[in-house]
Protein backbone atom coordinates (compact mmCIF):
# COMPACT_ATOMS: atom_id res chain seq x y z
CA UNK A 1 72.34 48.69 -21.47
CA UNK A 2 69.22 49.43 -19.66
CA UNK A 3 68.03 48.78 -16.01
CA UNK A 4 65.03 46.53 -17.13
CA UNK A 5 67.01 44.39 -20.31
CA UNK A 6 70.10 43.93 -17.13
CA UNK A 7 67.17 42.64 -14.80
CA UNK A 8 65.60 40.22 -17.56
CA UNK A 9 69.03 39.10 -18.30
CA UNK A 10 69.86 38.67 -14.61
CA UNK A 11 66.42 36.42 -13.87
CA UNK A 12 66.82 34.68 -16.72
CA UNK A 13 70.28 33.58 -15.73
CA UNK A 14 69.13 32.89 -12.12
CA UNK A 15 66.20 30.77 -13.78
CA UNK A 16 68.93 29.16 -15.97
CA UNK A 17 70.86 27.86 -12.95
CA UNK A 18 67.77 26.55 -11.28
CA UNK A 19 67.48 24.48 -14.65
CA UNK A 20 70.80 23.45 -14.73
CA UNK A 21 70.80 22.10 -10.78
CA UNK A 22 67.66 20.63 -11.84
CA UNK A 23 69.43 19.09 -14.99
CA UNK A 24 71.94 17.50 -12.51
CA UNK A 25 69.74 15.79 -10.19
CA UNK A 26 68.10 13.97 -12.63
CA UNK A 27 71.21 13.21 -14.49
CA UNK A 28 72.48 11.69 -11.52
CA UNK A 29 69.80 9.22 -11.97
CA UNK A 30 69.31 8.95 -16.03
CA UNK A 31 73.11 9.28 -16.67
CA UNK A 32 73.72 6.11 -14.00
CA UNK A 33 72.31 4.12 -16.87
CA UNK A 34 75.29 4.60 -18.76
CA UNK A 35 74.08 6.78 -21.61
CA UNK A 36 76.65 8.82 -21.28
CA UNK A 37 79.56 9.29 -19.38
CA UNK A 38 78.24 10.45 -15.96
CA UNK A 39 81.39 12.07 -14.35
CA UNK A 40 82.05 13.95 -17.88
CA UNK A 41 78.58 14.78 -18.36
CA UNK A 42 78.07 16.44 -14.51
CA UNK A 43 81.46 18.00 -14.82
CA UNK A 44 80.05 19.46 -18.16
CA UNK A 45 76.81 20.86 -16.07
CA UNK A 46 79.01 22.31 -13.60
CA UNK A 47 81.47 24.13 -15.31
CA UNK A 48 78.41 25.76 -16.96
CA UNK A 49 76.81 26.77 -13.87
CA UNK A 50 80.10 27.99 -12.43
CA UNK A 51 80.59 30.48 -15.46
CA UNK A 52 77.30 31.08 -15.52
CA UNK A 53 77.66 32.45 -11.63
CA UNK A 54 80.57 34.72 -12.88
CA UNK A 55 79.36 36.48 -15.31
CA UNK A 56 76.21 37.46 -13.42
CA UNK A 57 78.02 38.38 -11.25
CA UNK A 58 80.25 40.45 -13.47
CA UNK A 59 76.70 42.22 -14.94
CA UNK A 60 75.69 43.00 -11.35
CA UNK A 61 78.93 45.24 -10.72
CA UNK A 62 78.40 47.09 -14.14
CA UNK A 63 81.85 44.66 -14.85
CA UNK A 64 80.84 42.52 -17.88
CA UNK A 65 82.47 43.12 -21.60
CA UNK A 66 79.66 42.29 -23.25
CA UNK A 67 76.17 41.59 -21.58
CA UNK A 68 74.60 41.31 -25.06
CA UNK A 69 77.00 38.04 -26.11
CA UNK A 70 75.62 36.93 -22.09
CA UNK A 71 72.18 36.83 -23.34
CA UNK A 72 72.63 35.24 -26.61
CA UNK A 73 74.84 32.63 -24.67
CA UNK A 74 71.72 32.22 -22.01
CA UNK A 75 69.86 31.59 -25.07
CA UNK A 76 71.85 29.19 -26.85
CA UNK A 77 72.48 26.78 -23.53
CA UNK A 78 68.88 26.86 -22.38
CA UNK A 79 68.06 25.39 -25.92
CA UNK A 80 71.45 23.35 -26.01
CA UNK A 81 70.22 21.95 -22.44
CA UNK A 82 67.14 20.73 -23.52
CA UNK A 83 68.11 19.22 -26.66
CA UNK A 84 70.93 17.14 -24.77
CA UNK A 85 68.64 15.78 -21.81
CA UNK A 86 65.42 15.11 -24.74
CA UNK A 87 68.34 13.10 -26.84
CA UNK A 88 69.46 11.33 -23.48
CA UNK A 89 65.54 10.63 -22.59
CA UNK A 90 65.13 9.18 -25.86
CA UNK A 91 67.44 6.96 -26.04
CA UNK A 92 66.71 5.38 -22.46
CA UNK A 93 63.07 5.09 -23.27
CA UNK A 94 63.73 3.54 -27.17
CA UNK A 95 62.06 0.40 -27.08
CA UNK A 96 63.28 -1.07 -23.37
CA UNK A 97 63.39 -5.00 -23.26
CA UNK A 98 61.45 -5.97 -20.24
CA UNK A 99 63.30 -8.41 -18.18
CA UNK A 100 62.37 -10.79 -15.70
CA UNK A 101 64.11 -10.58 -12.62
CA UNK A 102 63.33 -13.90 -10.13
CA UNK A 103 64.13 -14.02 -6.54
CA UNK A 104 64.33 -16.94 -4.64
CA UNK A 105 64.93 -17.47 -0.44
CA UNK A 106 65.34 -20.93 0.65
CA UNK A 107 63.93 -22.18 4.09
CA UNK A 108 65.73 -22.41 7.33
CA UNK A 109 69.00 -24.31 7.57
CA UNK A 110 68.65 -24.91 3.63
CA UNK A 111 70.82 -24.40 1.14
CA UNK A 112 71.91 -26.18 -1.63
CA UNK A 113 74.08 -28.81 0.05
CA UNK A 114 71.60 -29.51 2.51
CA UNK A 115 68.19 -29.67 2.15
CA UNK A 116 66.05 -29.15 5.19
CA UNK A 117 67.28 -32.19 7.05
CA UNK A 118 70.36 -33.45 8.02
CA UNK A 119 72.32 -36.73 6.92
CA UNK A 120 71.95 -38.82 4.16
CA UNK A 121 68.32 -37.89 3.77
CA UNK A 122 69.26 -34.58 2.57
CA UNK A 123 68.45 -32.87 -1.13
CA UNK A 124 67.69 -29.07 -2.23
CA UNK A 125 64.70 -27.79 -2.08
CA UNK A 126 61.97 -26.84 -4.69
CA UNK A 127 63.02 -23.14 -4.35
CA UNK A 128 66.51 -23.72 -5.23
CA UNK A 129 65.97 -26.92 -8.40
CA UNK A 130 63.50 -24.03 -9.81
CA UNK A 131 66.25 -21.54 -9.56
CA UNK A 132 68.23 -23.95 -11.11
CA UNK A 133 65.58 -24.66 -14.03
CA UNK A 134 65.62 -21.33 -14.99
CA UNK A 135 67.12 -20.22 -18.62
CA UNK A 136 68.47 -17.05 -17.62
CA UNK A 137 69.91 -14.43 -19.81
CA UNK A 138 68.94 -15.78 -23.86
CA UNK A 139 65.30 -14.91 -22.46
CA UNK A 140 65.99 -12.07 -20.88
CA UNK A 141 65.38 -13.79 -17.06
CA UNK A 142 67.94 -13.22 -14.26
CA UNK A 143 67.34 -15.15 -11.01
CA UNK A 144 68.74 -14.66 -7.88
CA UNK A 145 69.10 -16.99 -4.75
CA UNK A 146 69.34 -16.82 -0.93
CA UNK A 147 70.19 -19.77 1.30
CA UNK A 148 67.77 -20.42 3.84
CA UNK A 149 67.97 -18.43 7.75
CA UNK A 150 70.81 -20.73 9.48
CA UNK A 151 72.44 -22.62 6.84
CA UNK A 152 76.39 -23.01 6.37
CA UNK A 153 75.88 -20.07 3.18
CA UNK A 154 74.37 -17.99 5.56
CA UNK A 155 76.61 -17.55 8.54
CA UNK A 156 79.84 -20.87 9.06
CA UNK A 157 79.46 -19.80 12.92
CA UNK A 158 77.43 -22.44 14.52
CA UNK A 159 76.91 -20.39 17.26
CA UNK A 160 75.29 -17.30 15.26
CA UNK A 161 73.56 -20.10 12.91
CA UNK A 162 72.08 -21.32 16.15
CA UNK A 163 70.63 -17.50 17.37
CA UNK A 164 69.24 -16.77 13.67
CA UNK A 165 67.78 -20.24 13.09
CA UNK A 166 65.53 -18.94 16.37
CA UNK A 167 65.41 -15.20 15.87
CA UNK A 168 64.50 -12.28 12.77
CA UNK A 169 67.88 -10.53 12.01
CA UNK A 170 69.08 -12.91 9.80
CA UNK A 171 65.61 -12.87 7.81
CA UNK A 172 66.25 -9.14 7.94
CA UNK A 173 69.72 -9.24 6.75
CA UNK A 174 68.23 -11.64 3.89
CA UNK A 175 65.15 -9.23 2.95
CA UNK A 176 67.20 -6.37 2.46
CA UNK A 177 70.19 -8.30 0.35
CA UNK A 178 67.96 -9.12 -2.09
CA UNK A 179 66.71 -5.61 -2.30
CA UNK A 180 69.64 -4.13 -2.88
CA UNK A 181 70.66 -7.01 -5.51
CA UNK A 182 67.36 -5.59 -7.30
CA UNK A 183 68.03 -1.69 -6.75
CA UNK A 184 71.02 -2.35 -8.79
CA UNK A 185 69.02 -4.16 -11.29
CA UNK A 186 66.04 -3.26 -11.80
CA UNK A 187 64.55 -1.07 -14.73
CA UNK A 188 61.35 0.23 -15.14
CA UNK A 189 59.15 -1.71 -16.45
CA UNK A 190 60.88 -5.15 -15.32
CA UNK A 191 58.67 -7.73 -14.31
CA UNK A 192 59.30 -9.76 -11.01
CA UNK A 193 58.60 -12.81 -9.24
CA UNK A 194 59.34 -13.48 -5.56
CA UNK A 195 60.01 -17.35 -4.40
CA UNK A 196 60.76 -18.76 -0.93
CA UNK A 197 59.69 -21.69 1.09
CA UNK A 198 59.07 -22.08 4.81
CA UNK A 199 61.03 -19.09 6.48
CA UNK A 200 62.27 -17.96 3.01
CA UNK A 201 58.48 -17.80 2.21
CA UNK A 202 58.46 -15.35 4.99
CA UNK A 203 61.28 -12.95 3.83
CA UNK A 204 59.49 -12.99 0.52
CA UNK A 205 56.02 -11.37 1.61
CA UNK A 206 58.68 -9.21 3.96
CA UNK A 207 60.23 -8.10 0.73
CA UNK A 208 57.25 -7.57 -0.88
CA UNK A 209 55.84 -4.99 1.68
CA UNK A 210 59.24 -3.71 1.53
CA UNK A 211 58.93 -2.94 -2.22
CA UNK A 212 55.21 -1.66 -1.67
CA UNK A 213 56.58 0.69 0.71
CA UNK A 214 59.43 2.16 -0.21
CA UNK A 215 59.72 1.49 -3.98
CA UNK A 216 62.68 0.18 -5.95
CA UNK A 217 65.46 2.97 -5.46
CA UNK A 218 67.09 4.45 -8.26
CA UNK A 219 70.72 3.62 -9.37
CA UNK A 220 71.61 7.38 -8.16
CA UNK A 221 72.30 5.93 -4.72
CA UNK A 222 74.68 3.35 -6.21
CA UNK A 223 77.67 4.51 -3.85
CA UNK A 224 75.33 3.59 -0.88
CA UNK A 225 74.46 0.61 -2.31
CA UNK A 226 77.66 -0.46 -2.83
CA UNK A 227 78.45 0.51 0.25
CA UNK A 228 75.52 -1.23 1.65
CA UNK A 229 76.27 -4.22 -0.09
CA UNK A 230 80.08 -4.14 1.27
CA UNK A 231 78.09 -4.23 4.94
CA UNK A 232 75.87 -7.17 3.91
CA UNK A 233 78.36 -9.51 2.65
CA UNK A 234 80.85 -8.58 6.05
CA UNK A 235 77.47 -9.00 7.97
CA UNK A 236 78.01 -12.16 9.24
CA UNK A 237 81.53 -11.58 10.72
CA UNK A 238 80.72 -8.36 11.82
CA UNK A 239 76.92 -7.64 12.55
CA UNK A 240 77.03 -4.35 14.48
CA UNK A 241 78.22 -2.99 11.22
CA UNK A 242 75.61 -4.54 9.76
CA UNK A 243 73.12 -3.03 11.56
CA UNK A 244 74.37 0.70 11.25
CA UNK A 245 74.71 -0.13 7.45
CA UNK A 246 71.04 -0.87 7.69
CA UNK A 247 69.90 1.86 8.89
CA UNK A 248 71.83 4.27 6.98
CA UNK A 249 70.74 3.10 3.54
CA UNK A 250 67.49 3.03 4.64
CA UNK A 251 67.35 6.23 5.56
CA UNK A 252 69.43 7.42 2.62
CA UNK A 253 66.63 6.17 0.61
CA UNK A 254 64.20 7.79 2.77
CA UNK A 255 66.07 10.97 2.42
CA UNK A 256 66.43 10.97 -1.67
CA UNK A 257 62.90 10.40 -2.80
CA UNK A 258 64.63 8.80 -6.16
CA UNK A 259 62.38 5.41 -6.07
CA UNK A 260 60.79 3.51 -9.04
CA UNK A 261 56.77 2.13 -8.22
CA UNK A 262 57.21 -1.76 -9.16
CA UNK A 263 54.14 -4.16 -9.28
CA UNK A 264 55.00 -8.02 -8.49
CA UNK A 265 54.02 -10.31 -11.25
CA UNK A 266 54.20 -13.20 -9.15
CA UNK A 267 54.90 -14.54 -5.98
CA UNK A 268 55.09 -18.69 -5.65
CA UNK A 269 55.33 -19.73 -1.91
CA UNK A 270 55.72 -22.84 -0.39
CA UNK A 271 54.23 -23.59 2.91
CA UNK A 272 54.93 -20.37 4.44
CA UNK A 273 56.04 -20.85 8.49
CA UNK A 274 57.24 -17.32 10.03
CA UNK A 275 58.15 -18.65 13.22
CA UNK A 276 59.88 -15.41 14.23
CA UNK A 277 61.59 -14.47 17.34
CA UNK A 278 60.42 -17.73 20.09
CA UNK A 279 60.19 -20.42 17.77
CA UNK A 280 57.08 -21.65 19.79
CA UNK A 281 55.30 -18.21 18.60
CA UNK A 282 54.06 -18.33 15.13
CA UNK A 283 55.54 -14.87 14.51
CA UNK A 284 56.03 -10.88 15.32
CA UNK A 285 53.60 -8.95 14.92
CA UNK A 286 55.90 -6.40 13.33
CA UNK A 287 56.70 -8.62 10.61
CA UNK A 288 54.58 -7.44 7.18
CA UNK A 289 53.34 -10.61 6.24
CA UNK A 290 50.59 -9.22 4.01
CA UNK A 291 50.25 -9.55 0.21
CA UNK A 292 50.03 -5.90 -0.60
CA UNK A 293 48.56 -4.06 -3.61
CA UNK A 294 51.72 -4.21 -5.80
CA UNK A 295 51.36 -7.96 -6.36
CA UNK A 296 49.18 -9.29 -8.73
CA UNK A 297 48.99 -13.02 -8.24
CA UNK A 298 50.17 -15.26 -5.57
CA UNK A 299 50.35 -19.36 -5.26
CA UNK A 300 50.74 -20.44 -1.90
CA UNK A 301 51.05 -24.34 -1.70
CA UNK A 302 50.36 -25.80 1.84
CA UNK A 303 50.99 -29.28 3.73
CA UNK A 304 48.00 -30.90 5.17
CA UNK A 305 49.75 -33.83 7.31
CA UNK A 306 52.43 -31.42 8.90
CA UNK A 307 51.36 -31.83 13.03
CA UNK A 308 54.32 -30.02 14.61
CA UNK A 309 53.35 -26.91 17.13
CA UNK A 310 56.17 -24.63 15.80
CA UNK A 311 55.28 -25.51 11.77
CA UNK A 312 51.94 -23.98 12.07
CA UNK A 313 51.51 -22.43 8.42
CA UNK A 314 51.13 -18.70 8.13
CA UNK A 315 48.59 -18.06 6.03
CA UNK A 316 47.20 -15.45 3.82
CA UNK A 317 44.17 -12.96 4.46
CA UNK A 318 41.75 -13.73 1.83
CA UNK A 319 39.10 -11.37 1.75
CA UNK A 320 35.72 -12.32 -0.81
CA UNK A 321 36.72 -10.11 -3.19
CA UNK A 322 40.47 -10.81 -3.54
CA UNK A 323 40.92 -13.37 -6.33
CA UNK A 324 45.12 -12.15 -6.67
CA UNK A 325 45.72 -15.68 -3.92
CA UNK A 326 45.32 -18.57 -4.13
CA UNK A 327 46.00 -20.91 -1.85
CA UNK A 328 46.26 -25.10 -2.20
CA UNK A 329 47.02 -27.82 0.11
CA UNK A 330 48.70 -31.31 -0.52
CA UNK A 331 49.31 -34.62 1.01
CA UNK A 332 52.60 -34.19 2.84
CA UNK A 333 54.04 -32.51 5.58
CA UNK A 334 56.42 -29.65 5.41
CA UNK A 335 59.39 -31.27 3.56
CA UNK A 336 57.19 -33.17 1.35
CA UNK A 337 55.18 -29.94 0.10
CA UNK A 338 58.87 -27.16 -0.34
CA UNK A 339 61.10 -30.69 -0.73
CA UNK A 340 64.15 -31.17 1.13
CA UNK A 341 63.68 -35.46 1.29
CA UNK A 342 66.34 -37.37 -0.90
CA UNK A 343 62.82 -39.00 -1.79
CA UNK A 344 60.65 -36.06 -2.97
CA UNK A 345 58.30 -37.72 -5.55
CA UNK A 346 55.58 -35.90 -3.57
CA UNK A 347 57.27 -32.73 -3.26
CA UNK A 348 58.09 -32.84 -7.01
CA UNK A 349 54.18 -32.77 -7.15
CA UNK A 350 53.88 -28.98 -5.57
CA UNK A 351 57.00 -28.47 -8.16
CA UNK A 352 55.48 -29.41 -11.32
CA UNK A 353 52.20 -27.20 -10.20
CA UNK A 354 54.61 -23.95 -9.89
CA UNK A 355 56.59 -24.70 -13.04
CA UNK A 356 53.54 -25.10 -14.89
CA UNK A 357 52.13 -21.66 -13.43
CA UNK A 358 55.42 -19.92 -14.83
CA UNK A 359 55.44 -21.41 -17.79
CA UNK A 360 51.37 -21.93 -18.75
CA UNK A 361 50.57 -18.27 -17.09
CA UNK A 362 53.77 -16.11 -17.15
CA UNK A 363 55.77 -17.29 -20.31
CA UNK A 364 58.65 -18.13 -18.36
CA UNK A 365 61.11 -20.17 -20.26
CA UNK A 366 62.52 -23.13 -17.97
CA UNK A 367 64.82 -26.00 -18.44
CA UNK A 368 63.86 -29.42 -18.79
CA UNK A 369 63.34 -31.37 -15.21
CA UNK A 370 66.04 -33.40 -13.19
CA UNK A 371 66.44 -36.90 -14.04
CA UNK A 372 65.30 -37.69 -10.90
CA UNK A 373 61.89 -35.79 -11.26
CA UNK A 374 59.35 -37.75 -10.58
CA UNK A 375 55.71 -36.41 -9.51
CA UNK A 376 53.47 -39.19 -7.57
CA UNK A 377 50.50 -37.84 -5.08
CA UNK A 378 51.58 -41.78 -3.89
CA UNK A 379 55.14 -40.84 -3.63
CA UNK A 380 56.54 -42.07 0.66
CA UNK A 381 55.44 -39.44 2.94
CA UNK A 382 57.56 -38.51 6.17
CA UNK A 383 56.43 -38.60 9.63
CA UNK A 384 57.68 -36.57 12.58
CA UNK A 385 55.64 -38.49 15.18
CA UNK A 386 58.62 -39.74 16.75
CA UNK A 387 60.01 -36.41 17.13
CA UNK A 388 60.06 -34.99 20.60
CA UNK A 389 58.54 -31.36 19.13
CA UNK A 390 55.16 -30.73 20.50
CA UNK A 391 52.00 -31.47 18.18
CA UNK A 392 49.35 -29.68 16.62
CA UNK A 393 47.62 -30.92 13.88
CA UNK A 394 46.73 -28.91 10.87
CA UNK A 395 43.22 -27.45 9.83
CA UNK A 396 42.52 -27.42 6.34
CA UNK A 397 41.30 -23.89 6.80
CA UNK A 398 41.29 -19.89 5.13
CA UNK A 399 42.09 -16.81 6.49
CA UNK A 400 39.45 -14.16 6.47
CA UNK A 401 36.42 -13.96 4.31
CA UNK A 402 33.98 -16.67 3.64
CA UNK A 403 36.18 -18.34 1.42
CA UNK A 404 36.37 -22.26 0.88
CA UNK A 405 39.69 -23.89 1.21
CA UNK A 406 41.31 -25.48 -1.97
CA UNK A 407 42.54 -28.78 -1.82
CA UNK A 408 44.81 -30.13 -4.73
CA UNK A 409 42.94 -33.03 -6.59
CA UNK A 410 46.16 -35.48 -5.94
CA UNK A 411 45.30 -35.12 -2.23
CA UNK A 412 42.41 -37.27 -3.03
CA UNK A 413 44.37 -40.76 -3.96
CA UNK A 414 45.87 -41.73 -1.24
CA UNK A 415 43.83 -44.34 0.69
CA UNK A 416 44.14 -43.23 4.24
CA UNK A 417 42.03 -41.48 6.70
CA UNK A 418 42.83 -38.11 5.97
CA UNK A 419 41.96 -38.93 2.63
CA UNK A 420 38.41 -39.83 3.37
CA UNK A 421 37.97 -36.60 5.89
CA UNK A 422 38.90 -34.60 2.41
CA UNK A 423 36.55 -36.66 0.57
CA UNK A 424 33.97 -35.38 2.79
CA UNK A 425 34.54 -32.17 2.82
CA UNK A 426 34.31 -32.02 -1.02
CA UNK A 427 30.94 -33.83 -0.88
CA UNK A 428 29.70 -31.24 1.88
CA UNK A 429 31.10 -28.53 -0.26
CA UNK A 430 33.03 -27.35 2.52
CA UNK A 431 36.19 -26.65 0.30
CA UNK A 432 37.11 -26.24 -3.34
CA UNK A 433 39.35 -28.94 -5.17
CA UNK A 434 41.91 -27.84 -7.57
CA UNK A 435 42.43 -29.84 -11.00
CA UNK A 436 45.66 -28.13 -12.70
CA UNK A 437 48.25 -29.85 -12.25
């Protein structure tokens, strides 16, 4: 056997291998989707490359039986190789079913059982009854929910409920749960909507920079994930694992490069209030709050009659340009706009406006209403006058831009003196009025 055919045989194997590590990295991530059987498949792939190895090793000490059989075997794998990864490609990409995945972060102290006050007075909020309403699964939908920053489903210690109701790690620890949920979810080309009210609100933009940023990682860092998720759920009883979990995902996921771009379809928001860190502070400046590129629409519903210092709403930049947000205010204060009220006949106003966005511009199939739904811009609105929380009254205001605010049209009916201050801001022109309902 000649010098040169040895040396063509002997880059062509060494090109072979480089193909065949190749072959394994991205079977780590196609073969996660359970195509095949991943352990058989990579054991498969490595065998190869191990005999492969050998025998060029064999032809470079002038040891090998038969370096004519090596090249028709180089042959025959290169174009076995490519046949078995095109099959596996196919089948992944035949036809995928885009799903909807739905996430959904409840406000401070609320969860299901408690609604944002205390007492007899207490009923979910909007973010969790449109979880609820939901038809997951026969549509292809999957929703997801998070109980609020401080409830009893986030942390039983009072103590630590007490520290995250007033600080960001537990909006952290919240953020990041739901992206890992996703990461071990998500497809490509799966649409999603984010959800949250007050805080939760919050944690949704958060997420949504999140995703922006650092894409949706592939499955091929399941173990960490688990692993991650294993942290999460222990979080609470344990937070200085926590925390080291935290960072070593995230920089696991730094460190792979296997991430999925992902647009948002959707993100509904009630009455966003950050109120990160000092409660008194509206919130960090570290805290991505933006609506970056990745979403395309956003419906941010606000309270007008909401007067206490620490509820100041954080609102979106609008610049002139930027018709993806869209942002309304009601009658109500914060309760009455995200609910939370055992009487929530105005918040159910704010909840018929986002089902009928989902459904009317999204196709989202939902379940018929509560019995006790019940929409009325004249439904009882709350008061915390009494309350011993300083006061700041609202502005009916944008952010950025030269943008009129957008009043709903119910926020017109009441007869009151806020009502007639909105009144004349519509005849000025000063702000838009919204008629969906």
């Amino acid at each position: 056997m000649s010098g040169d055919h040895e040396s063509k045989i002997q880059k062509g194997g060494d090109a072979l291998i480089k193909e065949i590590r190749k072959l394994k990295e991205v079977g780590s991530s196609y073969l996660k989707r359970k195509i095949i059987n991943q352990k058989k498949a990579l054991r498969k792939l490595q065998a190869d490359e191990n005999q492969l190895l050998t025998e060029l090793e064999e032809i470079r000490r002038g040891e090998h039986s038969d370096p004519w059989r090596m090249q028709t075997w180089l042959q025959e794998k290169r174009e076995g190789l490519t046949t078995n990864m095109a099959f596996r490609c196919e089948n992944i990409h035949a036809a995928p079913v885009k799903r909807a995945h739905m996430i959904f972060i409840d406000g401070t102290n609320n969860d299901p059982f408690m609604g944002s006050v205390k007492g007899d007075d207490a009923s979910p909020t909007n973010v969790y009854r449109l979880y609820r309403a939901i038809v997951q699964k026969d549509c292809n939908q999957y929703a997801t929910y998070y109980a609020g920053v401080g409830s009893q489903q986030d942390d039983p210690n009072p103590i630590r409920v007490l520290f995250r109701q007033f600080g960001g790690k537990g909006a952290d620890r919240i953020r990041d749960a739901a992206y890992m949920d996703l990461v071990k979810a998500y497809r490509p080309g799966d649409r999603l909507f984010l959800f949250g009210f007050s805080r939760g609100a919050a944690i949704a933009r958060m997420l949504a920079n999140l995703i922006a940023r650092e894409g949706i990682a592939e499955q091929g860092i399941a173990r960490y994930v688990e692993m991650y998720s294993f942290v999460v759920n222990q979080g609470a009883e344990h937070p200085e694992q926590f925390d080291e979990g935290h960072v070593l995902l995230l920089d696991r996921i730094e460190l792979s490069g296997q991430r999925m771009a992902a647009d948002i379809e959707f993100m509904g928001l009630w009455d966003t209030v950050a109120a990160f860190g000092d409660p008194m502070n509206q919130y960090e400046p570290n805290k991505e709050l933006s609506v970056p590129d990745i979403v395309r629409k956003v419906t941010h519903l606000l309270a007008i009659d909401e007067n206490r210092q620490p509820f100041q709403p954080t609102l979106l930049a609008q610049s002139d340009d930027d018709r993806r947000v869209k942002e309304i205010w009601f009658r109500g204060v914060h309760a009455d706009i995200g609910g939370g009220y055992r009487e929530h006949r105005l918040a159910d106003v704010t909840l018929r406006f986002m089902r009928n966005r989902l459904e009317q511009d999204h196709d989202i199939c939902l379940k018929e209403p509560d019995k006790d739904y019940d929409p009325d811009p004249l439904g009882a609105m709350h008061s915390h006058d009494r309350s011993m929380i300083p006061k700041m009254p609202r502005v009916v205001s944008v952010l950025g831009g030269h943008r009129k605010p957008c009043i709903h049209k119910s926020a017109l009916i009441r007869d009151d003196a806020v009502t007639e201050r909105l009144k004349a801001l519509r005849e000025s022109r000063q702000c838009e009025v919204e008629t969906q309902d």
